[in-house]
N, C-alpha and C. Protein backbone atom coordinates (compact mmCIF):
# COMPACT_ATOMS: atom_id res chain seq x y z
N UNK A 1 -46.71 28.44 45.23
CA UNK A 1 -46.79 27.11 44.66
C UNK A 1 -48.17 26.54 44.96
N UNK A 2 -49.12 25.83 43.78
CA UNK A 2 -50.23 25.61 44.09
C UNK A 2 -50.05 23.83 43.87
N UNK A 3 -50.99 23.23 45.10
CA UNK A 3 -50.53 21.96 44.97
C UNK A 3 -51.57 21.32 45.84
N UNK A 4 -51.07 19.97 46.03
CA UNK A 4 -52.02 19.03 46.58
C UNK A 4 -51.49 18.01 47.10
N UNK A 5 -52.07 17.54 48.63
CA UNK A 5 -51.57 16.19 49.14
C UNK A 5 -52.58 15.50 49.71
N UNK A 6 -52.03 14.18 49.68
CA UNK A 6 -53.57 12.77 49.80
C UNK A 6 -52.93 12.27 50.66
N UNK A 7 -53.54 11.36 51.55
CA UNK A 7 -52.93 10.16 52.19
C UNK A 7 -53.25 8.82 51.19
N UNK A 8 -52.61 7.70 51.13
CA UNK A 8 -52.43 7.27 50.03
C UNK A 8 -51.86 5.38 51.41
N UNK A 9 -52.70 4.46 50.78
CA UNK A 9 -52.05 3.00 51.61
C UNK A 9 -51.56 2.29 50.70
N UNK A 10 -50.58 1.56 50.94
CA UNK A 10 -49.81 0.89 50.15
C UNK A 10 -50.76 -0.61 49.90
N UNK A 11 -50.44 -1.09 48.70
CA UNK A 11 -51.28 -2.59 48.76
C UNK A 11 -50.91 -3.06 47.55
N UNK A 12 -50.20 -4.44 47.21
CA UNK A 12 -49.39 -5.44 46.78
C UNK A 12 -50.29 -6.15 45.68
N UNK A 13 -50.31 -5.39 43.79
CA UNK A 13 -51.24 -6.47 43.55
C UNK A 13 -50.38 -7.24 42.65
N UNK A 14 -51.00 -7.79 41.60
CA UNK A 14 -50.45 -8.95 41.14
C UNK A 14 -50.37 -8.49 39.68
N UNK A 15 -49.76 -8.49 38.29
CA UNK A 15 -50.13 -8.43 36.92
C UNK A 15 -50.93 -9.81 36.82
N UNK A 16 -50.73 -10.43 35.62
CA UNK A 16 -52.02 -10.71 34.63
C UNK A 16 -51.01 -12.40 34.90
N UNK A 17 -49.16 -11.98 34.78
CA UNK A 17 -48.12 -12.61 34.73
C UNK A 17 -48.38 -13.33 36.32
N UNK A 18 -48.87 -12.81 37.34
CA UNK A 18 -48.44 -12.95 38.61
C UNK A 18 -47.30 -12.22 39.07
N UNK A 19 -46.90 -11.47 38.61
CA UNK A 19 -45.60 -10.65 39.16
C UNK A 19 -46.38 -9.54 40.29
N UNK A 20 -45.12 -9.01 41.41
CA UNK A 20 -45.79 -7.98 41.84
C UNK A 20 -45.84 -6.98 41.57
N UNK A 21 -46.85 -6.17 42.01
CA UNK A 21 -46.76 -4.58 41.55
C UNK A 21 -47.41 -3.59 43.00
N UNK A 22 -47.42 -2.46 43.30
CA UNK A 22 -47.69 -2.04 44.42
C UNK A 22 -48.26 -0.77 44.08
N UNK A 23 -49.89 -0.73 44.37
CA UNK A 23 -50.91 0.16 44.05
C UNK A 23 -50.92 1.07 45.18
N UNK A 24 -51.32 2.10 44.95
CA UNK A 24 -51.71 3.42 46.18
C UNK A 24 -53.36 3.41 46.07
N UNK A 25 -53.68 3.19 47.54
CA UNK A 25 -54.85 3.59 47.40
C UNK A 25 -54.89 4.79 47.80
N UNK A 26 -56.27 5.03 47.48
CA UNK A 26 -56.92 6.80 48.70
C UNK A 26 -57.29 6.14 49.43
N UNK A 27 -57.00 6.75 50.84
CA UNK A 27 -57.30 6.64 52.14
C UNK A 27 -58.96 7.53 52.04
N UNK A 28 -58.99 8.48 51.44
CA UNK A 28 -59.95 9.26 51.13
C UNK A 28 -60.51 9.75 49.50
N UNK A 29 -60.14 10.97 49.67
CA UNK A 29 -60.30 11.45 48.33
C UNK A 29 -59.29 11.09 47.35
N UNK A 30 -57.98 11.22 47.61
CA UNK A 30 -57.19 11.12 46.78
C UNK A 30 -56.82 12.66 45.97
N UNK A 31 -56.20 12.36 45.31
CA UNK A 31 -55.45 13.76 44.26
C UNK A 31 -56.86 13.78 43.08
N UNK A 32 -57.49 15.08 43.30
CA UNK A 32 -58.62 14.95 42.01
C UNK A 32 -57.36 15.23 40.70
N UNK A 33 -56.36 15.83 40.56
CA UNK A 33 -55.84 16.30 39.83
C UNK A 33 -55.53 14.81 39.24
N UNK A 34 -54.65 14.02 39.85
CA UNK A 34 -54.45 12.51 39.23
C UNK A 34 -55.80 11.74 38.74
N UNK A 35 -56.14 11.28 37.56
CA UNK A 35 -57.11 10.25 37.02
C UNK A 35 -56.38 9.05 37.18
N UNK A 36 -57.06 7.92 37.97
CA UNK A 36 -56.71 6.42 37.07
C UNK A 36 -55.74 5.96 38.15
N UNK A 37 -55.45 5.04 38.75
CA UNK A 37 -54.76 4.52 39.35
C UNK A 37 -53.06 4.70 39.51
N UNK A 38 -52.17 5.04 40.55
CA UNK A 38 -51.13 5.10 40.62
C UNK A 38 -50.30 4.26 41.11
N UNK A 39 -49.18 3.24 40.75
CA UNK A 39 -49.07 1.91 40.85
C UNK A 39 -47.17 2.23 41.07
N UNK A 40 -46.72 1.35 41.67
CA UNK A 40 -45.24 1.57 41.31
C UNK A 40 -44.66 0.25 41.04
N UNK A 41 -44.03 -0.06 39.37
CA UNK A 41 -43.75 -1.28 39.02
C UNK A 41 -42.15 -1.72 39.52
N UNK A 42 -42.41 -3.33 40.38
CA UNK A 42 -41.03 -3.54 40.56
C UNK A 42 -40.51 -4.08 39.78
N UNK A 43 -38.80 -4.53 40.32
CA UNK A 43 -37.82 -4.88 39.13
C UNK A 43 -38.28 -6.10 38.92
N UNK A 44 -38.09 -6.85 37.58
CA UNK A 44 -38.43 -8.04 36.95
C UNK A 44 -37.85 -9.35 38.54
N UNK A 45 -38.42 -10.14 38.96
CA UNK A 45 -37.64 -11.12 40.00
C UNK A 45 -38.32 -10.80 41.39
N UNK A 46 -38.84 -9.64 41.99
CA UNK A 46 -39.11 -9.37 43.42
C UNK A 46 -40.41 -10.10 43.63
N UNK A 47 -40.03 -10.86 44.57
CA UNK A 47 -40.97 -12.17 45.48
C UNK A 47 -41.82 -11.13 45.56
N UNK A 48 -43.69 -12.03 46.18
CA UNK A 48 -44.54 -11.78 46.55
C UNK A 48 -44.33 -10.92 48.20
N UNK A 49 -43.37 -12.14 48.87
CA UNK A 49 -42.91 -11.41 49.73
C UNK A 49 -41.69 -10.11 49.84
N UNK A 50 -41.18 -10.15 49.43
CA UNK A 50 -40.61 -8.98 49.01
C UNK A 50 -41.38 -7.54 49.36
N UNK A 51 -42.39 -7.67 48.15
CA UNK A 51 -42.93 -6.73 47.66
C UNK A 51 -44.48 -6.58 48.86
N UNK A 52 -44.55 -7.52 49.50
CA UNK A 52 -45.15 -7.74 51.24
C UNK A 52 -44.47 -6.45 52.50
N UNK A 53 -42.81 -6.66 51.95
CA UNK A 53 -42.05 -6.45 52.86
C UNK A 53 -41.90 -4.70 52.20
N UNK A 54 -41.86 -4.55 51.14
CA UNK A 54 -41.75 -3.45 50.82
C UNK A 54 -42.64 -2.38 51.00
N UNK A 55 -44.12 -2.97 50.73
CA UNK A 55 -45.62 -2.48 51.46
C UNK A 55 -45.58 -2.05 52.79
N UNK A 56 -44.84 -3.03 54.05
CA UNK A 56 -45.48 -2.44 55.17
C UNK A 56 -44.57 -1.37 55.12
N UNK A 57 -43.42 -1.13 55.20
CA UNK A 57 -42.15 -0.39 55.16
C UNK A 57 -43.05 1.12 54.74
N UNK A 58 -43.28 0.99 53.34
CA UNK A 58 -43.91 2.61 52.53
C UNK A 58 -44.90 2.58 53.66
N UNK A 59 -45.89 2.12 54.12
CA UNK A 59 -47.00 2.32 54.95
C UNK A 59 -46.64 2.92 56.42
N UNK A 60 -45.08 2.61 56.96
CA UNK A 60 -44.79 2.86 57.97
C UNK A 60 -44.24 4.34 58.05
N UNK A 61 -43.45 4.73 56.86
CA UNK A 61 -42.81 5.17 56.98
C UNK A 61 -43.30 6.64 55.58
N UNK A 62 -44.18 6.71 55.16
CA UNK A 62 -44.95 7.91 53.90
C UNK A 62 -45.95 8.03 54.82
N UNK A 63 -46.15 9.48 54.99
CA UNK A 63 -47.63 10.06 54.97
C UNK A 63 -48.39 10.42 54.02
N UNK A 64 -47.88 11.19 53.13
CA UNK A 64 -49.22 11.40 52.18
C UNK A 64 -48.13 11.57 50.52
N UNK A 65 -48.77 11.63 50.02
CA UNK A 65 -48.44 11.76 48.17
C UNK A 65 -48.86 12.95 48.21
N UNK A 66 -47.68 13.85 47.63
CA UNK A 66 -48.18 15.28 47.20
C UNK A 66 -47.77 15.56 45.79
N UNK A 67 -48.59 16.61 44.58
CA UNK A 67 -48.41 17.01 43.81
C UNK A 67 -48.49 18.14 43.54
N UNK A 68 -47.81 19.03 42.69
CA UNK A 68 -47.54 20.24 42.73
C UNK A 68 -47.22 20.70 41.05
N UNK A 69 -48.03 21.71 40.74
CA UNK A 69 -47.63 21.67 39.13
C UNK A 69 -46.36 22.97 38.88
N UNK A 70 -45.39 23.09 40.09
CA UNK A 70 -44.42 24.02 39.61
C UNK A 70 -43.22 22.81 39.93
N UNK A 71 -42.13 23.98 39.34
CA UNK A 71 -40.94 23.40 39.50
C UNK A 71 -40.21 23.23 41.36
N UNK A 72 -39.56 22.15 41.74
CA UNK A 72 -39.25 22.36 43.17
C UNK A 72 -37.42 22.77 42.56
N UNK A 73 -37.11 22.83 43.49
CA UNK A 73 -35.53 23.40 43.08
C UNK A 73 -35.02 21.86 44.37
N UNK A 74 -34.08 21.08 43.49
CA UNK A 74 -33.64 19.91 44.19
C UNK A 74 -32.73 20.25 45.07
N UNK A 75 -32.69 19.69 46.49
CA UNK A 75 -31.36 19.95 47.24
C UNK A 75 -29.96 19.28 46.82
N UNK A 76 -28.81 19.63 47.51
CA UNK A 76 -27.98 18.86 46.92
C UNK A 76 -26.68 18.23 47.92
N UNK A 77 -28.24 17.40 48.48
CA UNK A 77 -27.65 16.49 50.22
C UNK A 77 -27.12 15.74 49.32
């Protein structure tokens, strides 16, 4: 399996709306394979804080973002 992993910090931005949204930065390089920013959109309603609270949490608790261009075979915990 040929693949790739980044360390990646969590950080809380805003749309255009003011809603939140929660960007990955590179800690470093990042995934050359990924172009363009990787963002994860929340559900329509989640507070500023919320999405505060949801940031430190991923930051505490993810080490790195990995990608991989094969198939993984899912467990079935």
């Amino acid at each position: 399996m040929s693949g790739e992993s980044a360390e990646f910090l969590f950080v809380v931005r805003l749309h255009e709306d003011g809603a939140p949204w929660v960007a990955l930065q590179p800690k470093h390089k990042g995934l050359p394979t990924l172009k363009g920013e990787i963002g994860l959109d929340l559900y329509r309603g989640t507070s500023l804080e919320e999405a505060k609270q949801l940031v430190r949490f991923l930051n505490s608790n993810i080490k790195a973002l990995s990608y991989s261009n094969c198939k993984r075979e899912s467990s079935s915990d």
